[in-house]
PDB file of N, CA and C in Angstrom:
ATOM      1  N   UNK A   1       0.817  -1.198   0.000  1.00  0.00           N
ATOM      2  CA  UNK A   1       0.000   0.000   0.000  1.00  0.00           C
ATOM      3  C   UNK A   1       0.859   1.261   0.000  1.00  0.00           C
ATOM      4  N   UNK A   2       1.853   1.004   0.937  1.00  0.00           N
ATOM      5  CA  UNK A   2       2.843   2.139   0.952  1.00  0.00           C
ATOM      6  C   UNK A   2       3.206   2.580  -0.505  1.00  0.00           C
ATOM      7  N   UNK A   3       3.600   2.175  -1.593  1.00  0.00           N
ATOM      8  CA  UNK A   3       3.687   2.472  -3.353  1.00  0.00           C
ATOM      9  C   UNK A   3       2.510   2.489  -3.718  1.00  0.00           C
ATOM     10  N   UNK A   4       1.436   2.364  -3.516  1.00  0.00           N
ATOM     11  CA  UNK A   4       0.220   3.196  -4.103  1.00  0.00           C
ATOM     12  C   UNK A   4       0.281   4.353  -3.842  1.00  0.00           C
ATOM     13  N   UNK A   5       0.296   4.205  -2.318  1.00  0.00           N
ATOM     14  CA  UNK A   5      -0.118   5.682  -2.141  1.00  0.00           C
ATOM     15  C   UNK A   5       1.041   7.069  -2.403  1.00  0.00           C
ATOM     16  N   UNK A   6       2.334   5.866  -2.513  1.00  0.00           N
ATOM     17  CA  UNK A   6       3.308   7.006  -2.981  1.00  0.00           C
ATOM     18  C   UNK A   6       3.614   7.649  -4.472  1.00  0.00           C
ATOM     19  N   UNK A   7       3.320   6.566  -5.220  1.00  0.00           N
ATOM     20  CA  UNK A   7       2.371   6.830  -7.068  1.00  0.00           C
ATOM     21  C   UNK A   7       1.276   7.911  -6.503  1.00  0.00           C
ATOM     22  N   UNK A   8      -0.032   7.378  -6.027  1.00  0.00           N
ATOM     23  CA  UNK A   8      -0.856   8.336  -6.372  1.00  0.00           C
ATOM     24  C   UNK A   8      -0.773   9.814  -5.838  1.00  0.00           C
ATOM     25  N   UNK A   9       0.387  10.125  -4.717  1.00  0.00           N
ATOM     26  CA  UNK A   9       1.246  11.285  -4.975  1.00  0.00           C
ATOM     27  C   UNK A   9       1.332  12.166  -5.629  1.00  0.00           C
ATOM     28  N   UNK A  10       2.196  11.324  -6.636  1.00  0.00           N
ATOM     29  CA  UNK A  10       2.935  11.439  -7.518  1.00  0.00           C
ATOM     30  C   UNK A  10       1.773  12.097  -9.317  1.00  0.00           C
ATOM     31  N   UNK A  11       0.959  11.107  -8.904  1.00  0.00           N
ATOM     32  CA  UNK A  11       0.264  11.382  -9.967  1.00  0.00           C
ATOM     33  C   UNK A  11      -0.789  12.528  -9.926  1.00  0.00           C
ATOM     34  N   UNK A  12      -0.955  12.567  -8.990  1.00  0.00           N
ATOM     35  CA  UNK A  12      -2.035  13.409  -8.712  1.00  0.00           C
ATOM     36  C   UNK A  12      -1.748  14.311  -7.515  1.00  0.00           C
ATOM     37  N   UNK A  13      -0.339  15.395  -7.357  1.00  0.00           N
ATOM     38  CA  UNK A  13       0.014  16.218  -6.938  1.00  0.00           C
ATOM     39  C   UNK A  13      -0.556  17.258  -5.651  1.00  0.00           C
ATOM     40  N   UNK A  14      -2.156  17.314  -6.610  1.00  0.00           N
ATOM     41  CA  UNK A  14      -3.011  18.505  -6.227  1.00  0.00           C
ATOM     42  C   UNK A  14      -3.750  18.096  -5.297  1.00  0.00           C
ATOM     43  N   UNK A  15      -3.987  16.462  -5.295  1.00  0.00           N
ATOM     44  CA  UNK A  15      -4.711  15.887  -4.543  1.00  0.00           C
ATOM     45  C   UNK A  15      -3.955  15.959  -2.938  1.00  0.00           C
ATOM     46  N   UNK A  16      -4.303  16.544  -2.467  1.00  0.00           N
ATOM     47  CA  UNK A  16      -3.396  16.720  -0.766  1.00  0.00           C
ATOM     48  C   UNK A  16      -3.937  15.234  -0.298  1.00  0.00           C
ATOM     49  N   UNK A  17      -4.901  15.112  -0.373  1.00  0.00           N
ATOM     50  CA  UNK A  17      -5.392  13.642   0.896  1.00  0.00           C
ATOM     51  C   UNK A  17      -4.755  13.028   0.309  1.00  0.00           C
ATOM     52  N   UNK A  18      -3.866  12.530  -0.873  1.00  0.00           N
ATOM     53  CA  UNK A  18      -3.016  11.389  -1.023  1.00  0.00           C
ATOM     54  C   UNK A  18      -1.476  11.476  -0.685  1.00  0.00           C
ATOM     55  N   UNK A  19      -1.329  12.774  -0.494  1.00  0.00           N
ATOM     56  CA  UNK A  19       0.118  13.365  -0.269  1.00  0.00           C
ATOM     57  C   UNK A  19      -0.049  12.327   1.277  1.00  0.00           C
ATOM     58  N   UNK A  20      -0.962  12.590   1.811  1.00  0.00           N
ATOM     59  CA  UNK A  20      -1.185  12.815   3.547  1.00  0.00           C
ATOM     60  C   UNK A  20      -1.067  11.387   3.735  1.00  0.00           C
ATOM     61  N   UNK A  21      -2.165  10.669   3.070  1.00  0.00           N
ATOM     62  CA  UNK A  21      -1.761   9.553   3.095  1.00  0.00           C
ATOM     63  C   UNK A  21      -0.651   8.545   2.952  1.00  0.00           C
ATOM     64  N   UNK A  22       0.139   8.881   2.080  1.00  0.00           N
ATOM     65  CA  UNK A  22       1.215   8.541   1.886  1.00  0.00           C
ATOM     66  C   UNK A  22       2.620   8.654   3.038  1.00  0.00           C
ATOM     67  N   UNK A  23       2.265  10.328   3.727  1.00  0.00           N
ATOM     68  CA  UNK A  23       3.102  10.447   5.081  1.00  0.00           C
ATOM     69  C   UNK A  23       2.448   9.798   5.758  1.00  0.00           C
ATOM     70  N   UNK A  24       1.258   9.077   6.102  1.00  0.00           N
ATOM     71  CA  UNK A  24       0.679   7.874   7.175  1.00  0.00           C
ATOM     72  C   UNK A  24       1.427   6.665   7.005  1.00  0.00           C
ATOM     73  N   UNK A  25       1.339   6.451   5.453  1.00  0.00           N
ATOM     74  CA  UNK A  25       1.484   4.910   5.300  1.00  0.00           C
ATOM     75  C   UNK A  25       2.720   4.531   5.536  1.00  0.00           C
ATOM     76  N   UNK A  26       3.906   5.417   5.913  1.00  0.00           N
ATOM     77  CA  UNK A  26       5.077   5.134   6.685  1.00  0.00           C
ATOM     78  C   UNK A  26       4.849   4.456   8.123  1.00  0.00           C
ATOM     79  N   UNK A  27       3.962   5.036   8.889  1.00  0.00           N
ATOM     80  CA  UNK A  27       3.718   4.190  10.118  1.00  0.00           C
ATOM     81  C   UNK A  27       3.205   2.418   9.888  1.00  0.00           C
ATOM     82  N   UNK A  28       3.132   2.229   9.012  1.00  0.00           N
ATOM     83  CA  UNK A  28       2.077   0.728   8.315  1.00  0.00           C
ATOM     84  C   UNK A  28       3.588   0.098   8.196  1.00  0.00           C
ATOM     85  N   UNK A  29       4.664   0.501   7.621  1.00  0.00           N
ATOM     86  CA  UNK A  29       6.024   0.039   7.353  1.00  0.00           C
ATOM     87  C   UNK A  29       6.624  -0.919   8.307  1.00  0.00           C
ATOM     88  N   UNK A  30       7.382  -2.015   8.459  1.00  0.00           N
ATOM     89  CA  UNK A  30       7.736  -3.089   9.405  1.00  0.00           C
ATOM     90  C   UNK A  30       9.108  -1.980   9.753  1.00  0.00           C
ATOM     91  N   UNK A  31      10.202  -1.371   8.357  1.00  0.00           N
ATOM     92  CA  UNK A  31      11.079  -0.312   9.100  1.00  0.00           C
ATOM     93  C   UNK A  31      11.162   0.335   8.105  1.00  0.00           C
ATOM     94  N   UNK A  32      10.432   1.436   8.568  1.00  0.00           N
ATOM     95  CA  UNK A  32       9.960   2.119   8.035  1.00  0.00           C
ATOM     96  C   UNK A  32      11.253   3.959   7.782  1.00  0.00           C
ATOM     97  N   UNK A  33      11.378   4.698   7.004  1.00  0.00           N
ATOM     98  CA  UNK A  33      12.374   4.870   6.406  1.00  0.00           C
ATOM     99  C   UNK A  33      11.737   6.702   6.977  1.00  0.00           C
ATOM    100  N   UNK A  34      12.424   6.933   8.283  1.00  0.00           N
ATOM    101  CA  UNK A  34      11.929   8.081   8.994  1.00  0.00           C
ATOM    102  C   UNK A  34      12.748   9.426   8.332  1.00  0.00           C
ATOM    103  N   UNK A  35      13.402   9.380   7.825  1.00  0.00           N
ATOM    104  CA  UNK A  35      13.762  10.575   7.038  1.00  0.00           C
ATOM    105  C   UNK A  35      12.783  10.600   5.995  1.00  0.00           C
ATOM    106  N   UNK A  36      12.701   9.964   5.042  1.00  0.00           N
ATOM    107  CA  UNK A  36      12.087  10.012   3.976  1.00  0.00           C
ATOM    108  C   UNK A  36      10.852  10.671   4.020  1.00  0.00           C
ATOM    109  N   UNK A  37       9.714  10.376   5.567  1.00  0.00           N
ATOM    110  CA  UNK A  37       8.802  10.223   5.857  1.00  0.00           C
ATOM    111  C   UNK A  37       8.338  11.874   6.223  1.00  0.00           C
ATOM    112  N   UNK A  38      10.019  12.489   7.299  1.00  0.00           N
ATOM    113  CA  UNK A  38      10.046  14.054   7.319  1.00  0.00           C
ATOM    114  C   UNK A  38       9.985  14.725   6.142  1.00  0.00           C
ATOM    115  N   UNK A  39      10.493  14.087   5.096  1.00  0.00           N
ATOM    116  CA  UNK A  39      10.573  14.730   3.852  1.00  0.00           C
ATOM    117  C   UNK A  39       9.633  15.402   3.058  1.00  0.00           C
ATOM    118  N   UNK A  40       8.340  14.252   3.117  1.00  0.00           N
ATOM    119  CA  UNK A  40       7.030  13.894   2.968  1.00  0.00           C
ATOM    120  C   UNK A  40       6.254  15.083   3.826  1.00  0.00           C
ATOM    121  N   UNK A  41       6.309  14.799   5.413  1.00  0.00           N
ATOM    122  CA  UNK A  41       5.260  15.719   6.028  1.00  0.00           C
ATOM    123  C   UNK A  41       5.301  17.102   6.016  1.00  0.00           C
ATOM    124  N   UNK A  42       6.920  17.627   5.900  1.00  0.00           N
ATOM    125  CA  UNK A  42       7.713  18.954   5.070  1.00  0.00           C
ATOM    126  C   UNK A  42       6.952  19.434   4.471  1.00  0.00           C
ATOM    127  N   UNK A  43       7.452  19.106   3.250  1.00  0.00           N
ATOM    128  CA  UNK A  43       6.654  18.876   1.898  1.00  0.00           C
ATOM    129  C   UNK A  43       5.245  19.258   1.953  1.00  0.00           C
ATOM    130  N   UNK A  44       4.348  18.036   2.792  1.00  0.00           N
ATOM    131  CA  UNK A  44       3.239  18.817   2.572  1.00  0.00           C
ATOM    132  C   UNK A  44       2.368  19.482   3.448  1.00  0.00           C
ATOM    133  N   UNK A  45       3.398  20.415   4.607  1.00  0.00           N
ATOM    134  CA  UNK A  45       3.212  21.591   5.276  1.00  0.00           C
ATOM    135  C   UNK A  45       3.424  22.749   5.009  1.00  0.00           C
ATOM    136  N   UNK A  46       4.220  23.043   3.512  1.00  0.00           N
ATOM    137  CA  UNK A  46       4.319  24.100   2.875  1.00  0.00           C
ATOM    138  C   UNK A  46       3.277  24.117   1.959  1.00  0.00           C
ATOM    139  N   UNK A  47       2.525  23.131   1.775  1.00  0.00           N
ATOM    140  CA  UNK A  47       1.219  23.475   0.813  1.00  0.00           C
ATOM    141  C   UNK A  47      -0.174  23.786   1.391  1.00  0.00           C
ATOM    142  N   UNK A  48       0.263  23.722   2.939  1.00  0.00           N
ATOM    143  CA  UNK A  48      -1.410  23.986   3.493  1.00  0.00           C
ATOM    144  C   UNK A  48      -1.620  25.208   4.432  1.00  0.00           C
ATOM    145  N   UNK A  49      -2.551  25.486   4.100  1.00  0.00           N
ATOM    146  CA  UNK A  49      -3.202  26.548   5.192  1.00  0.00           C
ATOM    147  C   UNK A  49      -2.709  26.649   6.524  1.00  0.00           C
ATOM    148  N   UNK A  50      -1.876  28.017   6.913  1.00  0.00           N
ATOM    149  CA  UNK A  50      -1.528  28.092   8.262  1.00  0.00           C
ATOM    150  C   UNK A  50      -2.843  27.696   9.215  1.00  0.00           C
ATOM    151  N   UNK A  51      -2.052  27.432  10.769  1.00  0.00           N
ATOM    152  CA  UNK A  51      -3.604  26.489  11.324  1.00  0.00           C
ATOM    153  C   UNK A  51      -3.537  25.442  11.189  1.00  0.00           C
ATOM    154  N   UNK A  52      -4.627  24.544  11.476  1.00  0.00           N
ATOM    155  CA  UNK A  52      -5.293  23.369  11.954  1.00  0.00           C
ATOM    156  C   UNK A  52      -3.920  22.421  10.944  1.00  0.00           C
ATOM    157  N   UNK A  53      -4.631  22.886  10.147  1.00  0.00           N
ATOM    158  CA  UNK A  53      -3.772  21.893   8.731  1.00  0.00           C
ATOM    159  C   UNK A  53      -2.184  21.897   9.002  1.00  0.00           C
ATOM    160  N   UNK A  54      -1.975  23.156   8.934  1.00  0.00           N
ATOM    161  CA  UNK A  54       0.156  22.862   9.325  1.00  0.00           C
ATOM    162  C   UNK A  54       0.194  22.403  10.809  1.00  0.00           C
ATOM    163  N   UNK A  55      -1.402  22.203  11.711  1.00  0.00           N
ATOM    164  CA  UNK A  55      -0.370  22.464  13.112  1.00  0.00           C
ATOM    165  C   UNK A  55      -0.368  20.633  13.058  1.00  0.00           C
ATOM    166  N   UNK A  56      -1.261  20.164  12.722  1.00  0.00           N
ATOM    167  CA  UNK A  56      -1.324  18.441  12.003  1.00  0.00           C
ATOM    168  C   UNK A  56      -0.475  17.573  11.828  1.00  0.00           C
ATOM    169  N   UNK A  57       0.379  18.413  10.517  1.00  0.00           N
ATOM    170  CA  UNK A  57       1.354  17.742   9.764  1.00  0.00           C
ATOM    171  C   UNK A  57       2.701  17.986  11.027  1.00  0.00           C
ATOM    172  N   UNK A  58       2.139  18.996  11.448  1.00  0.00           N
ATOM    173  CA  UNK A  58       3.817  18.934  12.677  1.00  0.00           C
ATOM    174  C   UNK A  58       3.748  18.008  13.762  1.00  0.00           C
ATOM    175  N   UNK A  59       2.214  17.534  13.720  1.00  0.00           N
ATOM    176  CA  UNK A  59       2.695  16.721  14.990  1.00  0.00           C
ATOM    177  C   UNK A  59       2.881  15.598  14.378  1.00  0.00           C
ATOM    178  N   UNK A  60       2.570  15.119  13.125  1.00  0.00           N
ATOM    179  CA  UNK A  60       3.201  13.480  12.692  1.00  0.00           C
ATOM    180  C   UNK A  60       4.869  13.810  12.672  1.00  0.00           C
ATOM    181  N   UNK A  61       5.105  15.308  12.324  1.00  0.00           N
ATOM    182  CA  UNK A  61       6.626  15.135  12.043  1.00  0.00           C
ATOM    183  C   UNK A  61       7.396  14.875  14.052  1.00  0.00           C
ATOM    184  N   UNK A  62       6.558  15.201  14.494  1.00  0.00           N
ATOM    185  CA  UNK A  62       7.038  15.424  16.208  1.00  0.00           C
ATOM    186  C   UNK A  62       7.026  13.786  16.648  1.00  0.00           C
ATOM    187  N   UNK A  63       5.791  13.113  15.852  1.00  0.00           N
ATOM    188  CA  UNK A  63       5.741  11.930  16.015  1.00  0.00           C
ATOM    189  C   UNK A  63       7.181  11.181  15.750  1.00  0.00           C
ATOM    190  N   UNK A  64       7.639  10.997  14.768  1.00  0.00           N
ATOM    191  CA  UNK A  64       8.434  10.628  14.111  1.00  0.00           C
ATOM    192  C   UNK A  64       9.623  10.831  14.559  1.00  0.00           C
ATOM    193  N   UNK A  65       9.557  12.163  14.602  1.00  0.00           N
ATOM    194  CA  UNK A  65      11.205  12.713  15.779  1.00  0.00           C
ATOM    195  C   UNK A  65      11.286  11.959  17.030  1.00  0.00           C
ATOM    196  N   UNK A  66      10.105  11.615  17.743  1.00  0.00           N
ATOM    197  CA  UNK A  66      10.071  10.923  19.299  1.00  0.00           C
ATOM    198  C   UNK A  66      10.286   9.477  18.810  1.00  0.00           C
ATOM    199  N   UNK A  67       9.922   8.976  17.542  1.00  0.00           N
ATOM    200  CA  UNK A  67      10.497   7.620  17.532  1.00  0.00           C
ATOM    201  C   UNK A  67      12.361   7.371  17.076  1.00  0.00           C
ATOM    202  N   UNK A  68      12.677   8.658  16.413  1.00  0.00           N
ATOM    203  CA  UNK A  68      13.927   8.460  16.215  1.00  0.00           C
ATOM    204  C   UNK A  68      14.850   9.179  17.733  1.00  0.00           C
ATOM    205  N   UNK A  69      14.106   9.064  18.853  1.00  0.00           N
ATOM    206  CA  UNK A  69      14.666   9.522  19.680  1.00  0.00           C
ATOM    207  C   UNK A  69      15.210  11.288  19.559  1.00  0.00           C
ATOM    208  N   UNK A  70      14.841  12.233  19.024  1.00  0.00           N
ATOM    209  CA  UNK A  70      15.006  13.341  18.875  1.00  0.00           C
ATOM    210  C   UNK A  70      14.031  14.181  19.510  1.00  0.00           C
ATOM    211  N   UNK A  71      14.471  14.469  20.827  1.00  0.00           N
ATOM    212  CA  UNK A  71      13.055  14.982  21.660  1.00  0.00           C
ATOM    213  C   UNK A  71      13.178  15.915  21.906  1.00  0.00           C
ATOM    214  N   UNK A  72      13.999  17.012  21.948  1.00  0.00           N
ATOM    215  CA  UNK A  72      14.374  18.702  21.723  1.00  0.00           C
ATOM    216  C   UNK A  72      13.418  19.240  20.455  1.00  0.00           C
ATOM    217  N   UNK A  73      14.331  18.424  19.108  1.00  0.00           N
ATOM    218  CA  UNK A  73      13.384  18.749  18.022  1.00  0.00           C
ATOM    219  C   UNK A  73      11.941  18.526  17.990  1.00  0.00           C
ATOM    220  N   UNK A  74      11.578  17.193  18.366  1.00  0.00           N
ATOM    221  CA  UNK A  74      10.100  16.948  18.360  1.00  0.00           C
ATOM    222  C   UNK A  74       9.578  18.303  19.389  1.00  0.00           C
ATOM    223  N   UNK A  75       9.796  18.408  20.467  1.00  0.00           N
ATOM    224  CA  UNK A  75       8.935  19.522  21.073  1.00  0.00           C
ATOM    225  C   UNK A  75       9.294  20.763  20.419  1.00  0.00           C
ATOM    226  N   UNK A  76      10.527  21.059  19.379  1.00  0.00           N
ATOM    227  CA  UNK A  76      10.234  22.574  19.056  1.00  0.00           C
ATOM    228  C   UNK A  76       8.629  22.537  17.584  1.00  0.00           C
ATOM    229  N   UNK A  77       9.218  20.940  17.155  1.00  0.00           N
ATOM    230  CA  UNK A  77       8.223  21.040  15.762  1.00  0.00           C
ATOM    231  C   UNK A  77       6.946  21.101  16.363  1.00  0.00           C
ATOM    232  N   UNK A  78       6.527  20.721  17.472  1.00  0.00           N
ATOM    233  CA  UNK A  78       5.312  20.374  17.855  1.00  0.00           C
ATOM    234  C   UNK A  78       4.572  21.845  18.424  1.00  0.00           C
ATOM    235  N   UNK A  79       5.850  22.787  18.588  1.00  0.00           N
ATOM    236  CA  UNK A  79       4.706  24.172  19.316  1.00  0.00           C
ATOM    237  C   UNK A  79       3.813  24.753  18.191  1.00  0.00           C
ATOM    238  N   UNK A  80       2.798  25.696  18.961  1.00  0.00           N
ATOM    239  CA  UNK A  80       1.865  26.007  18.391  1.00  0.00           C
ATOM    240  C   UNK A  80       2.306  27.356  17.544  1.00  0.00           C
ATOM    241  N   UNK A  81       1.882  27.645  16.246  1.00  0.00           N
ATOM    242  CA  UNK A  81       2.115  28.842  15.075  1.00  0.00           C
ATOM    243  C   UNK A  81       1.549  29.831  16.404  1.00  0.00           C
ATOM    244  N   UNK A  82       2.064  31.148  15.584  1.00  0.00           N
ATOM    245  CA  UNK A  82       1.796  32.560  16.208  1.00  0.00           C
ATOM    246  C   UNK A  82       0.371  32.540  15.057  1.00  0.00           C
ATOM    247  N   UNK A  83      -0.380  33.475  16.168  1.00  0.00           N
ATOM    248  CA  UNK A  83      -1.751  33.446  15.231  1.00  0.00           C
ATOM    249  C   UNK A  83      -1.542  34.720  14.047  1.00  0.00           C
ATOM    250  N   UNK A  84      -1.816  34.426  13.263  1.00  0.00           N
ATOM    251  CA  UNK A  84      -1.864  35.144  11.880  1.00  0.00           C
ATOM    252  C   UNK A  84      -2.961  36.621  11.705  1.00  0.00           C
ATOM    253  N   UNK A  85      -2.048  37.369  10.957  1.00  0.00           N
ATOM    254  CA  UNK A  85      -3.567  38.842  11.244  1.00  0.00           C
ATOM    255  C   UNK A  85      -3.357  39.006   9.661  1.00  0.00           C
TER     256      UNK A  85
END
């Protein structure tokens, strides 16, 4: 599933819920390839709406940092945006 969803990515760019999916389907992985995965949730936190949507994608990336043992970084990725005017 993990290469479906990383094709339909691929193919369909615009489509965000497959981007998203695709940074999930790293957790489904037996060892699963945690850079790659930051790369991914990066990626598609520069395409979304400050708010709900970026504050989301930071906590899978915070996720990810606490499994690679990086727990400074995980709590800076994980604070909350300054609210926007």
């Amino acid at each position: 599933m993990h290469d479906a969803f990383r094709r339909a990515a691929e193919l369909a760019p615009n489509r965000i819920e497959f981007t998203y999916r695709y940074g999930e389907s790293f957790y489904d992985l037996e060892k699963p390839d945690w850079d790659e995965a930051l790369k991914v949730w990066g990626a598609l936190e520069q395409r979304l709406k400050p708010g709900l949507e970026q504050e989301t994608v930071r906590l899978h990336a915070a996720n990810i940092l606490i499994k690679q043992g990086k727990f400074d970084l995980a709590a800076r990725c994980s604070l909350p945006s300054p609210p926007h005017r």
